[in-house]
PDB file of N, CA and C in Angstrom:
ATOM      1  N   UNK A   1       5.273  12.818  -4.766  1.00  0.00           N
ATOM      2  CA  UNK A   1       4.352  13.931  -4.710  1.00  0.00           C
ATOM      3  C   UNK A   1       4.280  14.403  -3.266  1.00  0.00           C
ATOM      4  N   UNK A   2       4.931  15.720  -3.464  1.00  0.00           N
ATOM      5  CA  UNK A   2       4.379  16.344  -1.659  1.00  0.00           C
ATOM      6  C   UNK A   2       3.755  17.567  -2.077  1.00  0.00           C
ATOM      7  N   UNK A   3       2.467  17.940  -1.538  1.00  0.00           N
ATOM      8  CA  UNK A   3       1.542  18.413  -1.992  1.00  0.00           C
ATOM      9  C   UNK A   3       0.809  19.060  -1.021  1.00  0.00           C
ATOM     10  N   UNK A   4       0.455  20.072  -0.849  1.00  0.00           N
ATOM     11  CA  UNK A   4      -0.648  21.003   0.055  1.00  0.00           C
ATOM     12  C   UNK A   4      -1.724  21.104  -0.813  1.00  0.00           C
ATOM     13  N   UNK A   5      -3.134  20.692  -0.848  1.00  0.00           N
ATOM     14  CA  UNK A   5      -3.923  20.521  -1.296  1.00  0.00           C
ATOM     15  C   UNK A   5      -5.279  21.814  -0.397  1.00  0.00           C
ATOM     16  N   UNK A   6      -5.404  22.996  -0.978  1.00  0.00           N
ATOM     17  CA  UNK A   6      -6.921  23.607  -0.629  1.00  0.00           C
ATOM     18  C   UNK A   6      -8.405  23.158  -0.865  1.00  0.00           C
ATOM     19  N   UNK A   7      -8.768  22.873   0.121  1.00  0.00           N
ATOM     20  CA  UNK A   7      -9.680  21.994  -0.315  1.00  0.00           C
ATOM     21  C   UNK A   7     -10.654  23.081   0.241  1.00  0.00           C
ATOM     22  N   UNK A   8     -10.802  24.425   0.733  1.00  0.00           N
ATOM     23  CA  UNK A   8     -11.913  25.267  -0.048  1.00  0.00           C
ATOM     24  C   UNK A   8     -11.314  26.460  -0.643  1.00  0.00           C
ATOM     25  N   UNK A   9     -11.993  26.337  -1.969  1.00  0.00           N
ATOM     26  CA  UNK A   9     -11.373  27.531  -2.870  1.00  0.00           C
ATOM     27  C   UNK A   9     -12.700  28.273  -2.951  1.00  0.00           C
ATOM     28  N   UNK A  10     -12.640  29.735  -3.308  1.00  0.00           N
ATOM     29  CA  UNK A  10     -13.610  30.395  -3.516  1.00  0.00           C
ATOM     30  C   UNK A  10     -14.514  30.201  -5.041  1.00  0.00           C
ATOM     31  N   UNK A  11     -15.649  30.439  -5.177  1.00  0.00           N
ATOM     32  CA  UNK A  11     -15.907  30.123  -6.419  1.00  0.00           C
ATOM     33  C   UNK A  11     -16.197  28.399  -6.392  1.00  0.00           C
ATOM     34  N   UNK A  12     -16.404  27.522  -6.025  1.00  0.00           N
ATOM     35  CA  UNK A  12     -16.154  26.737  -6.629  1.00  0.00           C
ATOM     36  C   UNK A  12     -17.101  25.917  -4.979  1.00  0.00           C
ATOM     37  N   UNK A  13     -17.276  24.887  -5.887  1.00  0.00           N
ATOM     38  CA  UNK A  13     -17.972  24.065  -4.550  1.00  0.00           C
ATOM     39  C   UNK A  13     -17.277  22.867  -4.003  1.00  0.00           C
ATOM     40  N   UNK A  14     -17.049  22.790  -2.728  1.00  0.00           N
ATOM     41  CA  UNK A  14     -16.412  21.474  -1.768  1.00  0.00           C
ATOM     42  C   UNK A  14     -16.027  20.433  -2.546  1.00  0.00           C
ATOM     43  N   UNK A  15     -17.433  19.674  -2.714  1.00  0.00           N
ATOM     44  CA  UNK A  15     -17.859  18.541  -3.408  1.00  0.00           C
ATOM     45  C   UNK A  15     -17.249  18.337  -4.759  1.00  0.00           C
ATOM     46  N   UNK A  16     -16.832  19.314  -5.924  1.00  0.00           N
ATOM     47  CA  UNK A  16     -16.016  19.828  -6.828  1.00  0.00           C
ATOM     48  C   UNK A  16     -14.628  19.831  -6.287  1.00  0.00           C
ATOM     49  N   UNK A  17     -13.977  20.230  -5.665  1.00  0.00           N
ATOM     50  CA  UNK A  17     -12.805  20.950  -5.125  1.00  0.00           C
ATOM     51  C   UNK A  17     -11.906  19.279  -4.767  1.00  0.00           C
ATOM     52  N   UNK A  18     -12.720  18.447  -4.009  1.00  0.00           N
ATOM     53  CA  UNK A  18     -12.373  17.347  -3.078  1.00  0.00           C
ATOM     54  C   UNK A  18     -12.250  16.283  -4.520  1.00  0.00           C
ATOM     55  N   UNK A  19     -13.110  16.346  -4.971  1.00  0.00           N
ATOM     56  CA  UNK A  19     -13.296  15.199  -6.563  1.00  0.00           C
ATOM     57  C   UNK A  19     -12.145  15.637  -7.358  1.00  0.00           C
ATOM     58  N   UNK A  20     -11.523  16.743  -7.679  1.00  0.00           N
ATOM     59  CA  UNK A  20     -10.172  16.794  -8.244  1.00  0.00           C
ATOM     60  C   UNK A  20      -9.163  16.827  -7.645  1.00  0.00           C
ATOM     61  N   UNK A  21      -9.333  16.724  -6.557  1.00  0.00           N
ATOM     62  CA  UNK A  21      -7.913  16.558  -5.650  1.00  0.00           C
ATOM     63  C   UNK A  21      -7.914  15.070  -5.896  1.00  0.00           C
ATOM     64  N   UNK A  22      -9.103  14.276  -5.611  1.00  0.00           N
ATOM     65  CA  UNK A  22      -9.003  13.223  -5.572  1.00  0.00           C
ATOM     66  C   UNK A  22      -8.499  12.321  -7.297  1.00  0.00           C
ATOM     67  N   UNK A  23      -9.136  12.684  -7.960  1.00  0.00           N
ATOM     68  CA  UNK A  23      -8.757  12.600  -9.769  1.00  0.00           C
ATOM     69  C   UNK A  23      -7.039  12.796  -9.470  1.00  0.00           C
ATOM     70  N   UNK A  24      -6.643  14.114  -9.021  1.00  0.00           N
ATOM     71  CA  UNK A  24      -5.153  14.180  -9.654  1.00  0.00           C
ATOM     72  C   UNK A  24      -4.236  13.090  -8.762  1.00  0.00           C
ATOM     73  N   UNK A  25      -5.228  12.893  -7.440  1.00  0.00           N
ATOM     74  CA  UNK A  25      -4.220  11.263  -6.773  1.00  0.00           C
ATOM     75  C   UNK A  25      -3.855  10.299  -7.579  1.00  0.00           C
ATOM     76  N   UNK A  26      -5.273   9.904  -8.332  1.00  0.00           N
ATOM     77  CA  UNK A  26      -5.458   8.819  -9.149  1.00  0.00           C
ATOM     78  C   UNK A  26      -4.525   8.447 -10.005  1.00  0.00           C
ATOM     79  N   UNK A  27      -4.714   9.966 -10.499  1.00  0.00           N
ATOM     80  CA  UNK A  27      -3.902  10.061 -11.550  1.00  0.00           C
ATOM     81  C   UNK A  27      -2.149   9.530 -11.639  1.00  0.00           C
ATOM     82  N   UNK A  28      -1.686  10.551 -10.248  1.00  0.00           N
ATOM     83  CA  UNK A  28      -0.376  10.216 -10.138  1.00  0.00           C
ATOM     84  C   UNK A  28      -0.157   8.971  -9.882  1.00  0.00           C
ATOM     85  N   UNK A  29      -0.716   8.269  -9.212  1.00  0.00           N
ATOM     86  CA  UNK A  29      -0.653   6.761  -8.576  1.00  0.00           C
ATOM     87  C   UNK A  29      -0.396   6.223 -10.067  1.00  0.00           C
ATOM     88  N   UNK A  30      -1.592   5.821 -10.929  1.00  0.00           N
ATOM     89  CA  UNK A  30      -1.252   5.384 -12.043  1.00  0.00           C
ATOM     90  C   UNK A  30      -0.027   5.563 -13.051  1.00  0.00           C
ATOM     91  N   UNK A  31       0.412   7.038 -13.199  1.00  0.00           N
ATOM     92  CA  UNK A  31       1.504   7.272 -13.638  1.00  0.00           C
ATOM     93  C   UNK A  31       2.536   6.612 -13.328  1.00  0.00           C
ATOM     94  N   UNK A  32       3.220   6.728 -12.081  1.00  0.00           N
ATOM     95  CA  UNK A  32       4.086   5.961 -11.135  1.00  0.00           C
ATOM     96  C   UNK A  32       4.236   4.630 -11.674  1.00  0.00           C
ATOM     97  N   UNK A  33       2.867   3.911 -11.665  1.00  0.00           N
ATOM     98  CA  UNK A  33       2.705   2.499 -11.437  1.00  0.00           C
ATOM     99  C   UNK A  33       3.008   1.589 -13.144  1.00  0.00           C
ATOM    100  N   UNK A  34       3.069   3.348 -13.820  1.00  0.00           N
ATOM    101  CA  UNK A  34       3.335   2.584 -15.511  1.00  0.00           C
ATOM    102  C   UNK A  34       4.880   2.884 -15.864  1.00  0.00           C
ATOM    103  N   UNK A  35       5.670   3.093 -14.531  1.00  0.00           N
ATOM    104  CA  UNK A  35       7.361   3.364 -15.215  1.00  0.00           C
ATOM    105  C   UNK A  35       7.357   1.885 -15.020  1.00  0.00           C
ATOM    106  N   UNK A  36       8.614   1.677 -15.461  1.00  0.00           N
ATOM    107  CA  UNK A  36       9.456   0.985 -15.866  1.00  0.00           C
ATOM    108  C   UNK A  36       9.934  -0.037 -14.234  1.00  0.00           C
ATOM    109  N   UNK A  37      10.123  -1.126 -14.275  1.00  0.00           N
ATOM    110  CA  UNK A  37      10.750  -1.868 -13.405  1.00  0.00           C
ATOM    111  C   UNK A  37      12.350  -1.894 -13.347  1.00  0.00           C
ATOM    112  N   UNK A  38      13.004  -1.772 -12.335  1.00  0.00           N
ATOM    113  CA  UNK A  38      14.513  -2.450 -12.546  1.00  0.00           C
ATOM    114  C   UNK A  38      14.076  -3.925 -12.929  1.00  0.00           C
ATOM    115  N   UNK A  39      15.087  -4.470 -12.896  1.00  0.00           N
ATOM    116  CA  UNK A  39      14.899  -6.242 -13.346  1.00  0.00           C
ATOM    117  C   UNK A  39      15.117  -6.616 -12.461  1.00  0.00           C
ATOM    118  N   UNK A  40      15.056  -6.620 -11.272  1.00  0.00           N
ATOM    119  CA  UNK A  40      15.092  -7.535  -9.837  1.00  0.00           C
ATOM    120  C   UNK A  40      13.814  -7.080  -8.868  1.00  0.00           C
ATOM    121  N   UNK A  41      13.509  -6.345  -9.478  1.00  0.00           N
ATOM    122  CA  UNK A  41      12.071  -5.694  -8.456  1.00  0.00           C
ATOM    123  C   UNK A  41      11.114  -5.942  -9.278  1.00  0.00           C
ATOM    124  N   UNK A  42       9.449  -6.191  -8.192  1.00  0.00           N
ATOM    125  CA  UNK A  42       8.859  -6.802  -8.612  1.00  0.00           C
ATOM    126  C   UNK A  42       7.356  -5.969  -9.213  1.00  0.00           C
ATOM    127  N   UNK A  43       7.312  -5.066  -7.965  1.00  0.00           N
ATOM    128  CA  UNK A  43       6.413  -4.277  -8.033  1.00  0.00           C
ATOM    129  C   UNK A  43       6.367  -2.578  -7.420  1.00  0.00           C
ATOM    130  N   UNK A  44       5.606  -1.353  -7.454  1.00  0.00           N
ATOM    131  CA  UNK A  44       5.624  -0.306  -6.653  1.00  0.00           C
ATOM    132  C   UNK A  44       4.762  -0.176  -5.230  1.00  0.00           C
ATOM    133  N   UNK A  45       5.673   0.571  -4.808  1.00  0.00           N
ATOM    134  CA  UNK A  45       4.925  -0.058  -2.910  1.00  0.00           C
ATOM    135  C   UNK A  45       5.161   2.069  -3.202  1.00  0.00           C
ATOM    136  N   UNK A  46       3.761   2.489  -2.317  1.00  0.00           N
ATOM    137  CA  UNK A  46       3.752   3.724  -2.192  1.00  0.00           C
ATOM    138  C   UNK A  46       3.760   4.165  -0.077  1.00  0.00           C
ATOM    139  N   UNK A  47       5.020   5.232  -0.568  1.00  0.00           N
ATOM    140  CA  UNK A  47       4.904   5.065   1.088  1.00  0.00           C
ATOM    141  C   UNK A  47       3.916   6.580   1.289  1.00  0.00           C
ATOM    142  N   UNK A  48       2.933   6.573   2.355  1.00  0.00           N
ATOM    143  CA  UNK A  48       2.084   8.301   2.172  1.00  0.00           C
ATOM    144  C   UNK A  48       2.058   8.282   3.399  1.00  0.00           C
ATOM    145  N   UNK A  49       2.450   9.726   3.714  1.00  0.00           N
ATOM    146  CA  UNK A  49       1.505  10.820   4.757  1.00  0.00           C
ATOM    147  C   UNK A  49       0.580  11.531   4.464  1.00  0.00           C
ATOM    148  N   UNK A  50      -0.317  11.802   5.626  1.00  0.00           N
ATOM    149  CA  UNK A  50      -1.236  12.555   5.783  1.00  0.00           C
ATOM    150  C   UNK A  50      -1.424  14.032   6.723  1.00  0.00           C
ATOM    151  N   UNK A  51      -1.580  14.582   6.394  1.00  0.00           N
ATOM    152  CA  UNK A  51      -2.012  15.849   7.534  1.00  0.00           C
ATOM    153  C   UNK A  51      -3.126  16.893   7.381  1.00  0.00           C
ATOM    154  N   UNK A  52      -3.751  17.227   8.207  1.00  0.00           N
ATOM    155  CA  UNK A  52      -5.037  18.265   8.177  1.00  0.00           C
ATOM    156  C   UNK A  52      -4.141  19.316   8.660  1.00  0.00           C
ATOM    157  N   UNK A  53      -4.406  20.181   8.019  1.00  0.00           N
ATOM    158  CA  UNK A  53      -4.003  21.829   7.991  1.00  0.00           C
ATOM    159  C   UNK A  53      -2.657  21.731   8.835  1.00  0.00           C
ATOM    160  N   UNK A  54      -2.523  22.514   9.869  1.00  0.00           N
ATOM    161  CA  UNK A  54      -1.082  22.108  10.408  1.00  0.00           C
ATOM    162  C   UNK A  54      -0.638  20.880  11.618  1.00  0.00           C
ATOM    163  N   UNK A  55      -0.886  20.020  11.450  1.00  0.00           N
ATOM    164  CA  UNK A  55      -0.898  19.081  12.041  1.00  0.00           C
ATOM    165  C   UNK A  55       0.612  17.979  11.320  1.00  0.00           C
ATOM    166  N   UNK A  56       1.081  17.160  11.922  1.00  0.00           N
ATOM    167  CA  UNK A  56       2.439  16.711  11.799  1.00  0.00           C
ATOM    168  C   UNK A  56       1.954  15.271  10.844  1.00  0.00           C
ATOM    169  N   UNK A  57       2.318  15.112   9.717  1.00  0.00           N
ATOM    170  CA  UNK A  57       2.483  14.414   8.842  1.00  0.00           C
ATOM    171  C   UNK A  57       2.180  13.200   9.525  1.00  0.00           C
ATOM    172  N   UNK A  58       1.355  11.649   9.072  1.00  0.00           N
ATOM    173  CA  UNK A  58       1.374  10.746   9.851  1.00  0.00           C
ATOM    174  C   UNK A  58       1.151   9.814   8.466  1.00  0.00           C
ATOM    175  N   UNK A  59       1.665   8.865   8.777  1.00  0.00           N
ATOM    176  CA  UNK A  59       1.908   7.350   7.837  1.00  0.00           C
ATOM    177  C   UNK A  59       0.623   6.657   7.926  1.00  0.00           C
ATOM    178  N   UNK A  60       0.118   6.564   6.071  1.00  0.00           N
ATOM    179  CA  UNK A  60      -0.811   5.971   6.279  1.00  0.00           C
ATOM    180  C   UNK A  60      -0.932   5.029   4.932  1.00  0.00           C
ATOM    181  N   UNK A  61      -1.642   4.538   4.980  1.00  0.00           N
ATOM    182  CA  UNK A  61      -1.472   2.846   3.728  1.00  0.00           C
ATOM    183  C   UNK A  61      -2.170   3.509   2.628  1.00  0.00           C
ATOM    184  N   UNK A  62      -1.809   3.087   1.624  1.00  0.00           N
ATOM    185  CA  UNK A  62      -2.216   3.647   0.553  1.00  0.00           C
ATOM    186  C   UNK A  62      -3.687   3.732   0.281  1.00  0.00           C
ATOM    187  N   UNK A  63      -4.377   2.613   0.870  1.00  0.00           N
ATOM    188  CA  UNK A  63      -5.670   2.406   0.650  1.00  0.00           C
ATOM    189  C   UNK A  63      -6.653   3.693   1.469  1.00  0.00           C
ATOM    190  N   UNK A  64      -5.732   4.130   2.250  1.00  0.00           N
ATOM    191  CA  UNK A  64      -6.546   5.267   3.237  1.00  0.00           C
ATOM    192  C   UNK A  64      -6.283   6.138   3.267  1.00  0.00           C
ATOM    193  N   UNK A  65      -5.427   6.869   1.722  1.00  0.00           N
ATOM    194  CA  UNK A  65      -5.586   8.531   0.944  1.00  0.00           C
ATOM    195  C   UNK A  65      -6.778   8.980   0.772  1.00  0.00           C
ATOM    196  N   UNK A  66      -7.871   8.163  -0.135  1.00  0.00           N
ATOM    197  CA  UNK A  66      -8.779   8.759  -0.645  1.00  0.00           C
ATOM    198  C   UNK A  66     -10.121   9.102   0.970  1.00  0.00           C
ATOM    199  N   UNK A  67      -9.700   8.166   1.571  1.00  0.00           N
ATOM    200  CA  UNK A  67     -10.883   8.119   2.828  1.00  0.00           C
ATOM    201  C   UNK A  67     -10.311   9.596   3.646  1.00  0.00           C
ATOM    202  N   UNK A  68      -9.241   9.428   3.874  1.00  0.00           N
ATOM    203  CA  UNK A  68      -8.473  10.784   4.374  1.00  0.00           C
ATOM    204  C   UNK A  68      -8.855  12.146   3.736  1.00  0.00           C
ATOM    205  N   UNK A  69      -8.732  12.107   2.669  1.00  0.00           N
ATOM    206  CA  UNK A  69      -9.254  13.312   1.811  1.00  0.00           C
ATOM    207  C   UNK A  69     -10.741  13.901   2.386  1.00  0.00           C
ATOM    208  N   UNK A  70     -11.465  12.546   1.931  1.00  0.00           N
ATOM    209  CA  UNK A  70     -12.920  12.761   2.411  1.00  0.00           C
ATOM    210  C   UNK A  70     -12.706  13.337   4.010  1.00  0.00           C
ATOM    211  N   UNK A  71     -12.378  12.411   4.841  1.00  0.00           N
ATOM    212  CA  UNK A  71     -12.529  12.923   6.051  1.00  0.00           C
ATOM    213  C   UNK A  71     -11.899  14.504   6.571  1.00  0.00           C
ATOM    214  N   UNK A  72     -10.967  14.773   5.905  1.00  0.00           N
ATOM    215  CA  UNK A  72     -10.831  16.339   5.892  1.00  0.00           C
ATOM    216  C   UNK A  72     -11.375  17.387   5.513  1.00  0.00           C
ATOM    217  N   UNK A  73     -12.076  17.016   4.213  1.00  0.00           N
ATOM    218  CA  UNK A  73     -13.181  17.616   3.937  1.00  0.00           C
ATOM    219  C   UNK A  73     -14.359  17.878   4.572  1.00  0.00           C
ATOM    220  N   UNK A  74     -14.987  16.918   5.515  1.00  0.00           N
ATOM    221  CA  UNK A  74     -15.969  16.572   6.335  1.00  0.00           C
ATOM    222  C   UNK A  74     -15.681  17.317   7.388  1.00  0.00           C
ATOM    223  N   UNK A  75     -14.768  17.610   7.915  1.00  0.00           N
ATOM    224  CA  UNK A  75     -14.253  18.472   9.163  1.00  0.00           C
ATOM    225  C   UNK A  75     -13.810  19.750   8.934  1.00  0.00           C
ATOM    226  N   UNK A  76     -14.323  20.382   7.450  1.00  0.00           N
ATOM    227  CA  UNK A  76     -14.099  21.577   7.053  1.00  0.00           C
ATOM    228  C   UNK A  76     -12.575  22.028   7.213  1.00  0.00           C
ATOM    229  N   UNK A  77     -11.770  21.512   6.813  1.00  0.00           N
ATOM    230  CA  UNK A  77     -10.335  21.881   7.131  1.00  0.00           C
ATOM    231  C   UNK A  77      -9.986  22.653   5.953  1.00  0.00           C
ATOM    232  N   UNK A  78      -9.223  23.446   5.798  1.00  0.00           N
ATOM    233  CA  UNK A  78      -8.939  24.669   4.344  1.00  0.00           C
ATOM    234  C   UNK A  78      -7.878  24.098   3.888  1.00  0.00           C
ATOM    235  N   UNK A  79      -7.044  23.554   4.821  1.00  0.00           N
ATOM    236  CA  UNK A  79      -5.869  22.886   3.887  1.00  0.00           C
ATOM    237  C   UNK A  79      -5.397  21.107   3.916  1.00  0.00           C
ATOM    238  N   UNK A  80      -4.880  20.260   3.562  1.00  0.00           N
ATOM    239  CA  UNK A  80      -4.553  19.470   4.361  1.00  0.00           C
ATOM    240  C   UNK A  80      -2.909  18.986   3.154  1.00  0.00           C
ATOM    241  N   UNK A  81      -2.302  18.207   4.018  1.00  0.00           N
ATOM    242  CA  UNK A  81      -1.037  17.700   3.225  1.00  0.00           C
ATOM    243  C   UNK A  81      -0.943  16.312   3.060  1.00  0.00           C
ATOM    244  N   UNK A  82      -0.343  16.079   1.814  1.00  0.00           N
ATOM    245  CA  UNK A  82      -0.535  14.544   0.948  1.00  0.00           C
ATOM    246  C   UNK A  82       1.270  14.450   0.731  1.00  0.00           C
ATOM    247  N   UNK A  83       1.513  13.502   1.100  1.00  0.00           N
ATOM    248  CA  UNK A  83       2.996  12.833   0.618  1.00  0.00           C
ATOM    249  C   UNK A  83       3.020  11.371  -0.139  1.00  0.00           C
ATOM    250  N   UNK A  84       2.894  11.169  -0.952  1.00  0.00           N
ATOM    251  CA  UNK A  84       3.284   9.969  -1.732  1.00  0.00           C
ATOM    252  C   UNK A  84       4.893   9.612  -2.536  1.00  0.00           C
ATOM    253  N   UNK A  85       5.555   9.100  -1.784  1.00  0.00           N
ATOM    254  CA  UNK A  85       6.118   8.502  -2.322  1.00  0.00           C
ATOM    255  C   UNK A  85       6.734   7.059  -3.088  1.00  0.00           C
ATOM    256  N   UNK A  86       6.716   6.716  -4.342  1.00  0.00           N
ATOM    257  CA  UNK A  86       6.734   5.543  -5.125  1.00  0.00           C
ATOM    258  C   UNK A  86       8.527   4.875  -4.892  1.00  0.00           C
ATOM    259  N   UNK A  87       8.018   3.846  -4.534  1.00  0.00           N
ATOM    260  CA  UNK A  87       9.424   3.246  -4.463  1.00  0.00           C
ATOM    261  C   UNK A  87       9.149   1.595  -4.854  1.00  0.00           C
ATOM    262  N   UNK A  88      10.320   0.675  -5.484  1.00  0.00           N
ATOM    263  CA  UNK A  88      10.297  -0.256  -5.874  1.00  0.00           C
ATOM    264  C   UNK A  88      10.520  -1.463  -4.877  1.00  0.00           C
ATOM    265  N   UNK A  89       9.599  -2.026  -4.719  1.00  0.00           N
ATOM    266  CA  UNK A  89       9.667  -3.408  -3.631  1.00  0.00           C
ATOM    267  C   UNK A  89       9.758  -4.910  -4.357  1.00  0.00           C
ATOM    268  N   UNK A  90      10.493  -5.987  -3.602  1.00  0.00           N
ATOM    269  CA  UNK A  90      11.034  -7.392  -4.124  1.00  0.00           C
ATOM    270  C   UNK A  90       9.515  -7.889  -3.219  1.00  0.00           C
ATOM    271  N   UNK A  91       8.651  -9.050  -3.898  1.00  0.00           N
ATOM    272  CA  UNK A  91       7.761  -9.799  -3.856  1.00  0.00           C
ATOM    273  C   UNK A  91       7.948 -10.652  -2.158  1.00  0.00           C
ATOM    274  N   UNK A  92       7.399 -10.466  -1.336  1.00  0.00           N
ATOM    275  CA  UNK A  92       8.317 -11.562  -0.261  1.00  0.00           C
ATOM    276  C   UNK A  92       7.514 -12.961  -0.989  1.00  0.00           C
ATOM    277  N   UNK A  93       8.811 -13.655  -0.315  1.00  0.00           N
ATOM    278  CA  UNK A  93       8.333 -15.249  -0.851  1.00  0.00           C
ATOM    279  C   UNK A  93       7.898 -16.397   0.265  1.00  0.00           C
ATOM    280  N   UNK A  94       6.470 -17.034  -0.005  1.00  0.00           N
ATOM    281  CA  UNK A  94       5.760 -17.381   0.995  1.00  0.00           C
ATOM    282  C   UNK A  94       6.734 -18.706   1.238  1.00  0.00           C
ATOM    283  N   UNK A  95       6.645 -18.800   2.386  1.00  0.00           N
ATOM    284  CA  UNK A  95       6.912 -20.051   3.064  1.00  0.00           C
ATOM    285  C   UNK A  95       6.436 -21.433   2.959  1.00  0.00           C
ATOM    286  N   UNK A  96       7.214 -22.360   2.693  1.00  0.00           N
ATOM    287  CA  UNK A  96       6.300 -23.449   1.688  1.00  0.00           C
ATOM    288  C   UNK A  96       5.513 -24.270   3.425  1.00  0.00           C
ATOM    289  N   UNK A  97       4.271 -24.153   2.957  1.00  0.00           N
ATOM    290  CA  UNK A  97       3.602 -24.550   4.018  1.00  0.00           C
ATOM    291  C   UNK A  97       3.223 -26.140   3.572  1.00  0.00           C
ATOM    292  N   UNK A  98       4.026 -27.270   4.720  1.00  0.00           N
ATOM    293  CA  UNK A  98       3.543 -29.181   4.048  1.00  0.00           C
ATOM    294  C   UNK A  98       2.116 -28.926   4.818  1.00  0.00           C
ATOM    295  N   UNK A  99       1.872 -30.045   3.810  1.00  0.00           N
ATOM    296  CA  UNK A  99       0.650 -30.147   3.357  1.00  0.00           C
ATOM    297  C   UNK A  99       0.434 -31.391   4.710  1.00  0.00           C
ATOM    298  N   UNK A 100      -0.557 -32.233   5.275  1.00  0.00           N
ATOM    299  CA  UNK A 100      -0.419 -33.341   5.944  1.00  0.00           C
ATOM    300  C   UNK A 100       0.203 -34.259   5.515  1.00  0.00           C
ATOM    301  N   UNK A 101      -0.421 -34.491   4.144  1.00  0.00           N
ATOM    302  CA  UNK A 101      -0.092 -35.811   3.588  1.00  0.00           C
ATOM    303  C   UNK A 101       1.239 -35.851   3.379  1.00  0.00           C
ATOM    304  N   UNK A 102       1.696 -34.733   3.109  1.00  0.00           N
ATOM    305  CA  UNK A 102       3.679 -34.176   3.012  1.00  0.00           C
ATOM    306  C   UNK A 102       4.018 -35.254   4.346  1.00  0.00           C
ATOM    307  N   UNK A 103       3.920 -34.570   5.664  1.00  0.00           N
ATOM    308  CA  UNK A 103       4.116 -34.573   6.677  1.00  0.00           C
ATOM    309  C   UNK A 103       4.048 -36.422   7.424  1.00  0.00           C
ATOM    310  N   UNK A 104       3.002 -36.981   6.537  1.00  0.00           N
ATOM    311  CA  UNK A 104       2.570 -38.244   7.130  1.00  0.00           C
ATOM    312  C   UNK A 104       3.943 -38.939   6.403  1.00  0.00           C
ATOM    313  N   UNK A 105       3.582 -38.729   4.886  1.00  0.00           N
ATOM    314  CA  UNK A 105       4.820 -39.588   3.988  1.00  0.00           C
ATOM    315  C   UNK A 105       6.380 -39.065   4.218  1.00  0.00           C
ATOM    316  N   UNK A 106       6.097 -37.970   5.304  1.00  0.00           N
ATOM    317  CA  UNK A 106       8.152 -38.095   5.814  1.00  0.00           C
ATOM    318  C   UNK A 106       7.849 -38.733   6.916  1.00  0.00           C
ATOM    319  N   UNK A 107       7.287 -39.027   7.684  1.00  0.00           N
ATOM    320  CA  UNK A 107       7.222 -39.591   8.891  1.00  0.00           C
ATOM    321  C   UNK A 107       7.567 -41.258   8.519  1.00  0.00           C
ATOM    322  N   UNK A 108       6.346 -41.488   7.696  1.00  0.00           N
ATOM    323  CA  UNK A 108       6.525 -43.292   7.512  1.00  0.00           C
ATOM    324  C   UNK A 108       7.533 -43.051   6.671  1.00  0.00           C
ATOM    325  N   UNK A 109       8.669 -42.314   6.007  1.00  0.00           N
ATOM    326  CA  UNK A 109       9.942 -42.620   5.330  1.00  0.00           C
ATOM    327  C   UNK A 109      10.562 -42.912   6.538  1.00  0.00           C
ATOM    328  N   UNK A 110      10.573 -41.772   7.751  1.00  0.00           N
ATOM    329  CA  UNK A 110      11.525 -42.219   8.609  1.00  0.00           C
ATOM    330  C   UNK A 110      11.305 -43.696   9.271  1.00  0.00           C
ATOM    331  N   UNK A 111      10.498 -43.703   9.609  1.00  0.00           N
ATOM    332  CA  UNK A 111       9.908 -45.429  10.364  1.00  0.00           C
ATOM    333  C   UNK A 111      10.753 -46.477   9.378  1.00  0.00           C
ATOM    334  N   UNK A 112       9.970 -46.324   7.742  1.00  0.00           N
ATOM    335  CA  UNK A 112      11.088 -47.339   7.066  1.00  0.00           C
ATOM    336  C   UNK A 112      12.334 -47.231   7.235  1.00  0.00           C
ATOM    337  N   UNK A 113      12.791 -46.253   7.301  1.00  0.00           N
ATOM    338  CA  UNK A 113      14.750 -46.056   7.461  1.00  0.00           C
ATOM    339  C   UNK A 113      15.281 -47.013   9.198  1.00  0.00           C
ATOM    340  N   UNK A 114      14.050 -46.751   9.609  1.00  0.00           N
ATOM    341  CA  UNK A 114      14.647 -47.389  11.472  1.00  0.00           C
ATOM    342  C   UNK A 114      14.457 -48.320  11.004  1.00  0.00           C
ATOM    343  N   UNK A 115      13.076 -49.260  10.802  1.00  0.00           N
ATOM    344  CA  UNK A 115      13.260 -50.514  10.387  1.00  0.00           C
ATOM    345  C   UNK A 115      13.852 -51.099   9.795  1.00  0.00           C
ATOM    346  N   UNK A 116      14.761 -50.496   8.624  1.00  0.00           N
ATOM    347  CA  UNK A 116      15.369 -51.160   7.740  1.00  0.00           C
ATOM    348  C   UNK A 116      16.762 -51.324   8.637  1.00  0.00           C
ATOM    349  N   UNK A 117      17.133 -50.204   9.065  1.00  0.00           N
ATOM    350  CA  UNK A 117      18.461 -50.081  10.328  1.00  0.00           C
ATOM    351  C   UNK A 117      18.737 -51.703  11.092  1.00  0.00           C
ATOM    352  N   UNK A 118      17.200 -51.692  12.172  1.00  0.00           N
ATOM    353  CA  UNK A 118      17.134 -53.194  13.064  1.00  0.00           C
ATOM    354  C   UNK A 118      17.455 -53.778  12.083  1.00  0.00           C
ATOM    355  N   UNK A 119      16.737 -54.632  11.307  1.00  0.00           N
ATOM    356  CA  UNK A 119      17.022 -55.383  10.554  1.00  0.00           C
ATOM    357  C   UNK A 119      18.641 -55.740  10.224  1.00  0.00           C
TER     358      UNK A 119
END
């Protein structure tokens, strides 16, 4: 979705105007998020810009569309621009973090292996 969004229209009030811009985000996000997976990917990662009226597109996390909206609104801006794009991301895989007790019982394995060595 690349999108120029008026966020004052005549007829119609702010507070109205900003609540369906914001609805048809929703909307698309969800859409997106109900296709289909390849079979090696895990989940959808959305990449977005932002911009107030003519100002240069800037990268922002998904979680900080809807706050963006608001805040353009708040600063009376007539237009602003929304880029979402949906793309498919692989899960990263956490790093197996030992535990102490991991850590104690390789230690005294190694001690038994020297001792058993002298011997």
């Amino acid at each position: 979705m690349k999108k120029t969004f008026k966020l004052q229209v005549e007829n119609k009030k702010p507070q109205r105007v900003v609540e369906s811009i914001k609805n048809e985000i929703r909307k698309y996000i969800k859409r997106e998020q109900r296709k289909t997976l390849s079979t090696d990917k895990h989940f959808w990662f959305f990449d977005c810009k932002f911009a107030k009226a003519d100002e240069t597109p800037v990268e922002i996390p998904l979680s900080h569309v809807i706050k963006s909206i608001d805040l353009a609104a708040a600063d009376n801006c007539e237009t602003c621009y929304l880029e979402i794009i949906a793309r498919e991301e692989l899960k990263k895989e956490k790093e197996k973090i030992q535990t102490l007790d991991e850590t104690v019982q390789e230690e005294s394995d190694e001690i038994q292996e020297i001792k058993e060595e002298d011997i």
